[in-house]
C-alpha atoms as a PDB file:
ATOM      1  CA  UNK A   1    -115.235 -32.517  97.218  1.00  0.00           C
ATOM      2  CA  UNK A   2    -118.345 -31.027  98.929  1.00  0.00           C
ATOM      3  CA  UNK A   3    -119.557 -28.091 100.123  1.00  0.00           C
ATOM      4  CA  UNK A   4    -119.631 -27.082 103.930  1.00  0.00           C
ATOM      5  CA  UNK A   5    -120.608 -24.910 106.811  1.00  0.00           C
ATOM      6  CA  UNK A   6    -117.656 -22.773 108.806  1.00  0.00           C
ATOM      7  CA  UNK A   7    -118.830 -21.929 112.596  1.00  0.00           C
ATOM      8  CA  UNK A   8    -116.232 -19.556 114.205  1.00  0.00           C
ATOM      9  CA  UNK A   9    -117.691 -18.331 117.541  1.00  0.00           C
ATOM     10  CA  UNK A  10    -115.854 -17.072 120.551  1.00  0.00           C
ATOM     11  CA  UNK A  11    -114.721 -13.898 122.716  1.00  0.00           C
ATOM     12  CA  UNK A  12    -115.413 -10.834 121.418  1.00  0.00           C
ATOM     13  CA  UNK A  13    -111.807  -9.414 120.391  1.00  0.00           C
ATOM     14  CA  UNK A  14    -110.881 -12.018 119.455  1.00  0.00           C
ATOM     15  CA  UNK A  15    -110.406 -11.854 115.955  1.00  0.00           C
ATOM     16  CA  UNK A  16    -113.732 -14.017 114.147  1.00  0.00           C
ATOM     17  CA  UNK A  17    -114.435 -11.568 112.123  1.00  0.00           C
ATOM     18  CA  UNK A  18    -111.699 -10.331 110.186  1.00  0.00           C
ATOM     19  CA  UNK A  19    -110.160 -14.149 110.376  1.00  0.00           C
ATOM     20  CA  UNK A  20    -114.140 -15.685 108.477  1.00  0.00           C
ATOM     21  CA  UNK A  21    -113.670 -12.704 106.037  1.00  0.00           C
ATOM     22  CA  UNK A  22    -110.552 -13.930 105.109  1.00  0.00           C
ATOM     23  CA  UNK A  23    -111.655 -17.567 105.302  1.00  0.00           C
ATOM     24  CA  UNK A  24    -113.881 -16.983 103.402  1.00  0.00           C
ATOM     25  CA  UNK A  25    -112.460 -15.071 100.297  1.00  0.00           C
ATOM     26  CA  UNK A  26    -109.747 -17.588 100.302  1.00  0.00           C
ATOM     27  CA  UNK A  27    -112.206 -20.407 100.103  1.00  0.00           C
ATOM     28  CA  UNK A  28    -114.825 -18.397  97.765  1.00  0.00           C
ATOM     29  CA  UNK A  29    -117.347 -19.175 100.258  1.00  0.00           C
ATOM     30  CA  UNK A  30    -120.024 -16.630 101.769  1.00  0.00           C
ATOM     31  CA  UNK A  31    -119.330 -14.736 104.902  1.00  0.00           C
ATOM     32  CA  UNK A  32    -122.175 -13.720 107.220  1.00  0.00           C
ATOM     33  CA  UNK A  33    -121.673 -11.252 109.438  1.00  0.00           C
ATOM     34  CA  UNK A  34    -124.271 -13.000 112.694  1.00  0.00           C
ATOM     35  CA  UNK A  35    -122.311 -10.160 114.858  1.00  0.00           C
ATOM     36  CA  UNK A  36    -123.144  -7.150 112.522  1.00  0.00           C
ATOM     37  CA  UNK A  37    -127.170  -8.385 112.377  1.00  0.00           C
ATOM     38  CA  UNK A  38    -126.866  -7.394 116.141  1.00  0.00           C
ATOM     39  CA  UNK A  39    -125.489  -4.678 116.411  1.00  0.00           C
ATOM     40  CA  UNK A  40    -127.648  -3.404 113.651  1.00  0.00           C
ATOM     41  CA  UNK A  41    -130.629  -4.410 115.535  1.00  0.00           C
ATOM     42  CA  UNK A  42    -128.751  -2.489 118.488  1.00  0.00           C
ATOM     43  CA  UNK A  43    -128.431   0.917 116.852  1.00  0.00           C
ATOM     44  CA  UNK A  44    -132.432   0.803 116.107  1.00  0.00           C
ATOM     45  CA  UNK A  45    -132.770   0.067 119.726  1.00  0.00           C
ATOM     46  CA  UNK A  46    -130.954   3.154 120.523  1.00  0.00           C
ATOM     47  CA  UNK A  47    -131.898   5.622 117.480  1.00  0.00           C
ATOM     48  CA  UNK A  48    -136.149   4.503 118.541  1.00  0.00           C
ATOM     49  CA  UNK A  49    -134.823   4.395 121.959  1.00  0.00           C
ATOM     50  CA  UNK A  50    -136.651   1.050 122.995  1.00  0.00           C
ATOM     51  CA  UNK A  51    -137.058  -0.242 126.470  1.00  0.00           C
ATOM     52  CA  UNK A  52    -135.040  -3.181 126.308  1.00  0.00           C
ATOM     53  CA  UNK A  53    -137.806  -4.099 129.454  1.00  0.00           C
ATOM     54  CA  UNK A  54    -140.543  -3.481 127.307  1.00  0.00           C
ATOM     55  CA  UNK A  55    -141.928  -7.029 125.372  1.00  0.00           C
ATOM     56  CA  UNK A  56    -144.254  -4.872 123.154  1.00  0.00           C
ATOM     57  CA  UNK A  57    -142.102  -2.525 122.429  1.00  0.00           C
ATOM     58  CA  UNK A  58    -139.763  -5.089 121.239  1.00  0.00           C
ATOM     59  CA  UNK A  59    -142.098  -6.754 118.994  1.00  0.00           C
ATOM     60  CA  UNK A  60    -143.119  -3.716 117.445  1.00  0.00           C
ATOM     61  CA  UNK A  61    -139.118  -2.992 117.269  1.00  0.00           C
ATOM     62  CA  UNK A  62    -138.382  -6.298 115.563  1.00  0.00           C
ATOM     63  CA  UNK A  63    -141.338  -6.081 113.061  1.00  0.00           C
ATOM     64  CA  UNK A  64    -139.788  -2.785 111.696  1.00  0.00           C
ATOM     65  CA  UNK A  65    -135.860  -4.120 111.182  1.00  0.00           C
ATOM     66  CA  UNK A  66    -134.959  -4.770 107.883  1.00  0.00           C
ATOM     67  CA  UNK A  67    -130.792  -5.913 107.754  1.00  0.00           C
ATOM     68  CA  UNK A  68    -129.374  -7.107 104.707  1.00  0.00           C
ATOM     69  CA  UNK A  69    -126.166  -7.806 103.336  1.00  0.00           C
ATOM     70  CA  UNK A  70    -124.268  -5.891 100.023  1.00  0.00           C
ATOM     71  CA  UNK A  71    -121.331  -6.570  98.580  1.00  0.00           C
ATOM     72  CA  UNK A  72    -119.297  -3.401  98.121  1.00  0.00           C
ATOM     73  CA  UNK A  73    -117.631  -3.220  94.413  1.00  0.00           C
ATOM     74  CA  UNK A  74    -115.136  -0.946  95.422  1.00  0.00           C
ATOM     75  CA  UNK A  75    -113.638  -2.952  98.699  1.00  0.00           C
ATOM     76  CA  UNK A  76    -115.421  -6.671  97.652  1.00  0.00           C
ATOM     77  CA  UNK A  77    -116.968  -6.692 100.957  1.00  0.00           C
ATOM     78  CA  UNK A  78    -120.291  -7.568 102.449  1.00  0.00           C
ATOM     79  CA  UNK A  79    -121.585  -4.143 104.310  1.00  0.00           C
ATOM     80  CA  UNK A  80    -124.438  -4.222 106.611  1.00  0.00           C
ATOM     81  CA  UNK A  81    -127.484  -2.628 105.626  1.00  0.00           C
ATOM     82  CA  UNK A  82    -130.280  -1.262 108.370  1.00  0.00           C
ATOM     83  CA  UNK A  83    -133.917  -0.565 106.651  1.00  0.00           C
ATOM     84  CA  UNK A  84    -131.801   0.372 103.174  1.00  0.00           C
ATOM     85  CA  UNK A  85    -129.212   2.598 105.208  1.00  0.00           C
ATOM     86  CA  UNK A  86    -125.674   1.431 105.148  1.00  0.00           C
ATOM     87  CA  UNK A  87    -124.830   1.244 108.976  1.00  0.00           C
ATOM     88  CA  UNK A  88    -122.035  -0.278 108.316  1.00  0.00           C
ATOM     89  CA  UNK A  89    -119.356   1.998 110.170  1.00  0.00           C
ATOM     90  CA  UNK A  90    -121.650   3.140 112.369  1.00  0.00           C
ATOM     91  CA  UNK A  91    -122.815  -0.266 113.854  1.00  0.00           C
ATOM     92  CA  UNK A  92    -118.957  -0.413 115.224  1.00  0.00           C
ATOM     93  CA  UNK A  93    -119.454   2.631 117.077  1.00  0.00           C
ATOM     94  CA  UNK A  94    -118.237   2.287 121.439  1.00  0.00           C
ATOM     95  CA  UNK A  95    -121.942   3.527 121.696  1.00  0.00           C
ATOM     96  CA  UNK A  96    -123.381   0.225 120.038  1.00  0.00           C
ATOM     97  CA  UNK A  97    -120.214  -2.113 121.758  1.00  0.00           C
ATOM     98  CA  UNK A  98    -121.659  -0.881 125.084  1.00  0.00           C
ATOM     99  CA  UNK A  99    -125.417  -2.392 124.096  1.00  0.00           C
ATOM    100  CA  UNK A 100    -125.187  -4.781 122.204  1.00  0.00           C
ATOM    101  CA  UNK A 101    -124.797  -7.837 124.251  1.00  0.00           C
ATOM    102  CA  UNK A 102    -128.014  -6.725 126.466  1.00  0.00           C
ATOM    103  CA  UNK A 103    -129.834  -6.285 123.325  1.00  0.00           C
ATOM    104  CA  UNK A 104    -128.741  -9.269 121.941  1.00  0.00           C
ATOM    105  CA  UNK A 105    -129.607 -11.459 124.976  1.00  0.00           C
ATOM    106  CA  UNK A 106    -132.982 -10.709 124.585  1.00  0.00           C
ATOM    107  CA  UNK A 107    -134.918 -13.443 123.495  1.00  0.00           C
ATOM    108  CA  UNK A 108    -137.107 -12.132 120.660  1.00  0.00           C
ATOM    109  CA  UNK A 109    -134.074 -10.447 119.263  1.00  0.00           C
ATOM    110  CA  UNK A 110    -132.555 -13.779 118.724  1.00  0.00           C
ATOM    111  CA  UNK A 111    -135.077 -15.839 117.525  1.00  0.00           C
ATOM    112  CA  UNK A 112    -135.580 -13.516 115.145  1.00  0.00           C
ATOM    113  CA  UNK A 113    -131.883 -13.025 114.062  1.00  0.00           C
ATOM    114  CA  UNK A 114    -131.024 -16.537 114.331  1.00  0.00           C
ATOM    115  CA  UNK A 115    -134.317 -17.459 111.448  1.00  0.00           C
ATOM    116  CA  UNK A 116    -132.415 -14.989 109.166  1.00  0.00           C
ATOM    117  CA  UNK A 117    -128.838 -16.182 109.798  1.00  0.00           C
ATOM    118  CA  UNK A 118    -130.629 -19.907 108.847  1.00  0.00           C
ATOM    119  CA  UNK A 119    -132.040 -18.803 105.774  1.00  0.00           C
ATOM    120  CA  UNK A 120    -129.239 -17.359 104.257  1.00  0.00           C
ATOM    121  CA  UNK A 121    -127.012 -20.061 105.191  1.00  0.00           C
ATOM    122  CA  UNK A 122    -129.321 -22.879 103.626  1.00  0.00           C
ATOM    123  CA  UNK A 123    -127.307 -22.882 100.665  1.00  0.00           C
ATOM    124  CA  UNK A 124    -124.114 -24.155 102.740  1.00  0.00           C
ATOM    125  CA  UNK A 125    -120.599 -22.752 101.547  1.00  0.00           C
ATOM    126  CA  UNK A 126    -120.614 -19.964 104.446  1.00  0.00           C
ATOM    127  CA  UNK A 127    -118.286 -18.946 106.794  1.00  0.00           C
ATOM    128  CA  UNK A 128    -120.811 -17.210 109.710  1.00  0.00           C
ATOM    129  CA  UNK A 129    -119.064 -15.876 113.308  1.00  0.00           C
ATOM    130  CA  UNK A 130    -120.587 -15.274 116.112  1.00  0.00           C
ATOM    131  CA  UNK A 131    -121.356 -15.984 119.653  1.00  0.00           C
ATOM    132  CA  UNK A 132    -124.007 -19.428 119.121  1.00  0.00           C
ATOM    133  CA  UNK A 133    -123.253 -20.321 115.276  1.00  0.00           C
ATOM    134  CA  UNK A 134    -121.743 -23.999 116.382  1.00  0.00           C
ATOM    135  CA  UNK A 135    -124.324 -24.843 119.085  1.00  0.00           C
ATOM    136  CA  UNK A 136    -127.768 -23.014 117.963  1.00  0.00           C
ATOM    137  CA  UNK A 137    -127.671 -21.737 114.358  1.00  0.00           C
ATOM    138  CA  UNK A 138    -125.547 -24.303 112.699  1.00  0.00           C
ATOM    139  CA  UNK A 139    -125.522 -27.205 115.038  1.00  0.00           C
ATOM    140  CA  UNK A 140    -124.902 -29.505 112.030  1.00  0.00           C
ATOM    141  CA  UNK A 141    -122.029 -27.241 110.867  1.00  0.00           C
ATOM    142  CA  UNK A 142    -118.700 -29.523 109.696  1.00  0.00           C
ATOM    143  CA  UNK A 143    -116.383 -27.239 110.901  1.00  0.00           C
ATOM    144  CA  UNK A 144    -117.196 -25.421 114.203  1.00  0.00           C
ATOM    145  CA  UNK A 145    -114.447 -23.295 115.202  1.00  0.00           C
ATOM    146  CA  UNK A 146    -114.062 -21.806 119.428  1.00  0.00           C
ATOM    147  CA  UNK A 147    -111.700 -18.387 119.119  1.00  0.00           C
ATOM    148  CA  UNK A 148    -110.380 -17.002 122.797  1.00  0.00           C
ATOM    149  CA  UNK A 149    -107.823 -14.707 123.618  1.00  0.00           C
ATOM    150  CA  UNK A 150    -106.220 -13.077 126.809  1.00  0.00           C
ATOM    151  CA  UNK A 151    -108.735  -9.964 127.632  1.00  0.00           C
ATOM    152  CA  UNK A 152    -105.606  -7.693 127.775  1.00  0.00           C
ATOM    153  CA  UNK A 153    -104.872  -8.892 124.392  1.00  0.00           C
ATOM    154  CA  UNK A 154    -107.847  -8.296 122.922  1.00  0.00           C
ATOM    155  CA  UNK A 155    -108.654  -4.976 123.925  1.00  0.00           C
ATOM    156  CA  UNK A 156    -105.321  -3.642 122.626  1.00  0.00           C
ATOM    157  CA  UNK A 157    -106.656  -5.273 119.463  1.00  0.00           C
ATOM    158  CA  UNK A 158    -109.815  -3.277 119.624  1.00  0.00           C
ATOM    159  CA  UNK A 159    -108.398  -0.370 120.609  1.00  0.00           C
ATOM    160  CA  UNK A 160    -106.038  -0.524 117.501  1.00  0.00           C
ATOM    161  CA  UNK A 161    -108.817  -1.651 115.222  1.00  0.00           C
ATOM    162  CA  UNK A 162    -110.985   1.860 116.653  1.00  0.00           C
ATOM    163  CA  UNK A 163    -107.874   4.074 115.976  1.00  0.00           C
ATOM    164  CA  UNK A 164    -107.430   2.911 112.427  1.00  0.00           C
ATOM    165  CA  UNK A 165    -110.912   4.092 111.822  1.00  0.00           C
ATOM    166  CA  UNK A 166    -110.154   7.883 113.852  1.00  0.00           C
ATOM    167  CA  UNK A 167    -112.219   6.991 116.962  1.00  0.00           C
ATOM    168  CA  UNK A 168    -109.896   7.234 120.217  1.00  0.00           C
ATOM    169  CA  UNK A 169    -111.418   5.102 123.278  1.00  0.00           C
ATOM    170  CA  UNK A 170    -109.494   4.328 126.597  1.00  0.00           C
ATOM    171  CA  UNK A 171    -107.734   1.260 126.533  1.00  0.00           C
ATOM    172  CA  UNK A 172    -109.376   0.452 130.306  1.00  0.00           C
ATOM    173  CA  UNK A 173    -112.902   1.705 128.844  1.00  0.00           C
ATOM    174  CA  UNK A 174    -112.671  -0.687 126.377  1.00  0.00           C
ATOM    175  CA  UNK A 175    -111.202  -3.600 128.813  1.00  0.00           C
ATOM    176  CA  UNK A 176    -114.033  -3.133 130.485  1.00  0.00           C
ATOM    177  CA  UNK A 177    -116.519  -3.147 128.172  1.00  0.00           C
ATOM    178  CA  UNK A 178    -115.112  -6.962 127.288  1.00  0.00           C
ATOM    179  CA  UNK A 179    -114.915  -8.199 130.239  1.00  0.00           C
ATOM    180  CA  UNK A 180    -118.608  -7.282 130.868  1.00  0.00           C
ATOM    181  CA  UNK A 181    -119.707  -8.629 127.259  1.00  0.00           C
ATOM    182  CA  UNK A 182    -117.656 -11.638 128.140  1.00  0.00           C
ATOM    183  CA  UNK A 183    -120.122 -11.915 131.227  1.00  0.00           C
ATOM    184  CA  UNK A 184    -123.231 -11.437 129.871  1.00  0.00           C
ATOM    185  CA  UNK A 185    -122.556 -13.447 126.898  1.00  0.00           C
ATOM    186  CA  UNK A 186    -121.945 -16.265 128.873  1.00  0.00           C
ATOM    187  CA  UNK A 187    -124.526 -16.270 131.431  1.00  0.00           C
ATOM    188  CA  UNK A 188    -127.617 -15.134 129.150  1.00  0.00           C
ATOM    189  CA  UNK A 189    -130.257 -17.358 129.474  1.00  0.00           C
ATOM    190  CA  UNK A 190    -130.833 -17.700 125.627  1.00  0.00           C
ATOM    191  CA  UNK A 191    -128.075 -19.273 123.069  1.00  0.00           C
ATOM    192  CA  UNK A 192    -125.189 -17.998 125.672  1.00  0.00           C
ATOM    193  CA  UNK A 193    -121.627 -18.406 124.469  1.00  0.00           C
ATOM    194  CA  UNK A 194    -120.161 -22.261 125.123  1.00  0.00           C
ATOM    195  CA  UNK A 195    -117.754 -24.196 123.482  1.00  0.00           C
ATOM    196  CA  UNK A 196    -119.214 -27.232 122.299  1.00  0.00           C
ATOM    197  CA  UNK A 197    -118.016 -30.706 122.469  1.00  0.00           C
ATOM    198  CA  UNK A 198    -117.109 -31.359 118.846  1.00  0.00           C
ATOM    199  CA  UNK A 199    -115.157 -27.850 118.498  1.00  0.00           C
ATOM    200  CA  UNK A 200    -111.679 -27.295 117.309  1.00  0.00           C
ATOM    201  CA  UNK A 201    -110.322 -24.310 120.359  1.00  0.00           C
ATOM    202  CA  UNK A 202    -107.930 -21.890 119.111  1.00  0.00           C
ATOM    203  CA  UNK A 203    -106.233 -19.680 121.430  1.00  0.00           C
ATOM    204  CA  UNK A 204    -104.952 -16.471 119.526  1.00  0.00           C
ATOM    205  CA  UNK A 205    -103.616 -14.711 122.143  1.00  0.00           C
ATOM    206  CA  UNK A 206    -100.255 -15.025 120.618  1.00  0.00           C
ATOM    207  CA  UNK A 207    -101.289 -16.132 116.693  1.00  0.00           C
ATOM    208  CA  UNK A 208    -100.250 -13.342 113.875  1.00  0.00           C
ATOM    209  CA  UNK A 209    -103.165 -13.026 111.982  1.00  0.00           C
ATOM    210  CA  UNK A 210    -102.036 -14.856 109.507  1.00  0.00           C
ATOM    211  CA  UNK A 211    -101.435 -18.049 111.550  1.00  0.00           C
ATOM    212  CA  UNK A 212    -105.200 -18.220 112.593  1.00  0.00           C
ATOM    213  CA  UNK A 213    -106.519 -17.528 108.938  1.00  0.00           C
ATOM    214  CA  UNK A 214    -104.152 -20.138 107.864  1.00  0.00           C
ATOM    215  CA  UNK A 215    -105.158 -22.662 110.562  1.00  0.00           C
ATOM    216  CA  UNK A 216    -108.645 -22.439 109.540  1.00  0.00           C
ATOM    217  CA  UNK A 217    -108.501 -22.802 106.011  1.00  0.00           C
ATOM    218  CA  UNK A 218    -106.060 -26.311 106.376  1.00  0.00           C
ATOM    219  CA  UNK A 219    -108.757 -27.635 108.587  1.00  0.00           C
ATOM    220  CA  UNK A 220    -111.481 -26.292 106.359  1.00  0.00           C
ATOM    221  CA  UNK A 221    -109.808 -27.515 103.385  1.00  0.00           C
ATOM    222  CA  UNK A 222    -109.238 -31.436 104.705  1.00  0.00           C
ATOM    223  CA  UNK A 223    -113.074 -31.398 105.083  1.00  0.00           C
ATOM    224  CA  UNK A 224    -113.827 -29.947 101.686  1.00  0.00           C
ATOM    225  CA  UNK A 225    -111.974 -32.632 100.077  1.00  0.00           C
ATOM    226  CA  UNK A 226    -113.306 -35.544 101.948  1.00  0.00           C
END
């Protein structure tokens, strides 16, 4: 047996996040939140409203983000941490959906997110989702993961997942707020979204929740005991 790395990236809506959480725990490996290091880094863009335009700015910007991960002893899980505040419901927040793909294409922002992600997955046994993990973070990951799901699909998943925490969004608002991460995911310049060649696709457009956890976990678990 050995110890591996878990890529999951895809669509946004798609599920990576709550499906690596429970890869994770079920594998007592490490989950890394890549997508909640953004969006933290978002909501100090917007709180210090920086020019996204604005290359000093950003540096200065970057040089004064601090995001860490704790491990909540109440619910056992990791919650994101912005300059010792915990952001962590905050950072899911329509305002923050709406900005953080722009934010996160720039390329400062990423170079300086993806050096974190890398250091704390040096000691391997992580699960880490995101929107590059497979082909720029952890290009040497053993299990690389590619999520999609219809866009219809995953916005009534969103729009679900926003209810159950009292925050009521249009299901068209939100729709569209996919479908224009989806594009500027994709087309960014730096680290965009692709599915790389040696990636294991899984379409959960009509997976339970259970099914795609469970996927994972046999493939992770053939590779663990190689």
């Amino acid at each position: 047996m050995h110890d591996i790395i878990i890529a999951l990236d895809g669509y946004s809506g798609c599920g990576k996040s709550s499906t690596a959480k429970e890869v994770a725990k079920a594998l007592g490996y490490t989950y890394l939140d890549s997508g909640a290091m953004y969006r933290a880094a978002t909501l100090y863009f917007i709180r210090n409203q920086i020019d996204v335009q604005n290359t000093q700015a950003i540096d200065r910007a970057l040089n004064n983000i601090d995001i860490h991960f704790y491990r909540n002893k109440e619910t056992l899980r990791n919650e994101t941490y912005l300059n010792g505040e915990n952001v962590e419901e905050e950072i899911r927040k329509m305002e923050v959906s709406e900005h953080v793909s722009a934010v996160s294409a720039i390329p400062e922002v990423r170079r300086k997110m993806v050096k974190q992600q890398r250091t704390l997955g040096a000691g391997r046994r992580v699960v880490m989702d995101g929107r590059d993990i497979g082909s720029h973070v952890f290009p040497e990951a053993e299990l690389k993961i590619f999520m999609k799901a219809d866009l219809a699909v995953r916005a009534q998943r969103r729009k679900k997942e926003l209810e159950e925490k009292g925050v009521e969004v249009k299901l068209e608002e939100i729709e569209r707020n996919l479908a224009e991460r989806d594009r500027i995911d994709t087309s960014r310049a730096q680290s965009p979204l692709v599915k790389v060649e040696d990636a294991i696709e899984i379409d959960t457009t009509n997976l339970s929740f259970s099914e795609q956890v469970n996927k994972i976990i046999k493939l992770a678990k053939e590779l663990i005991r190689k």
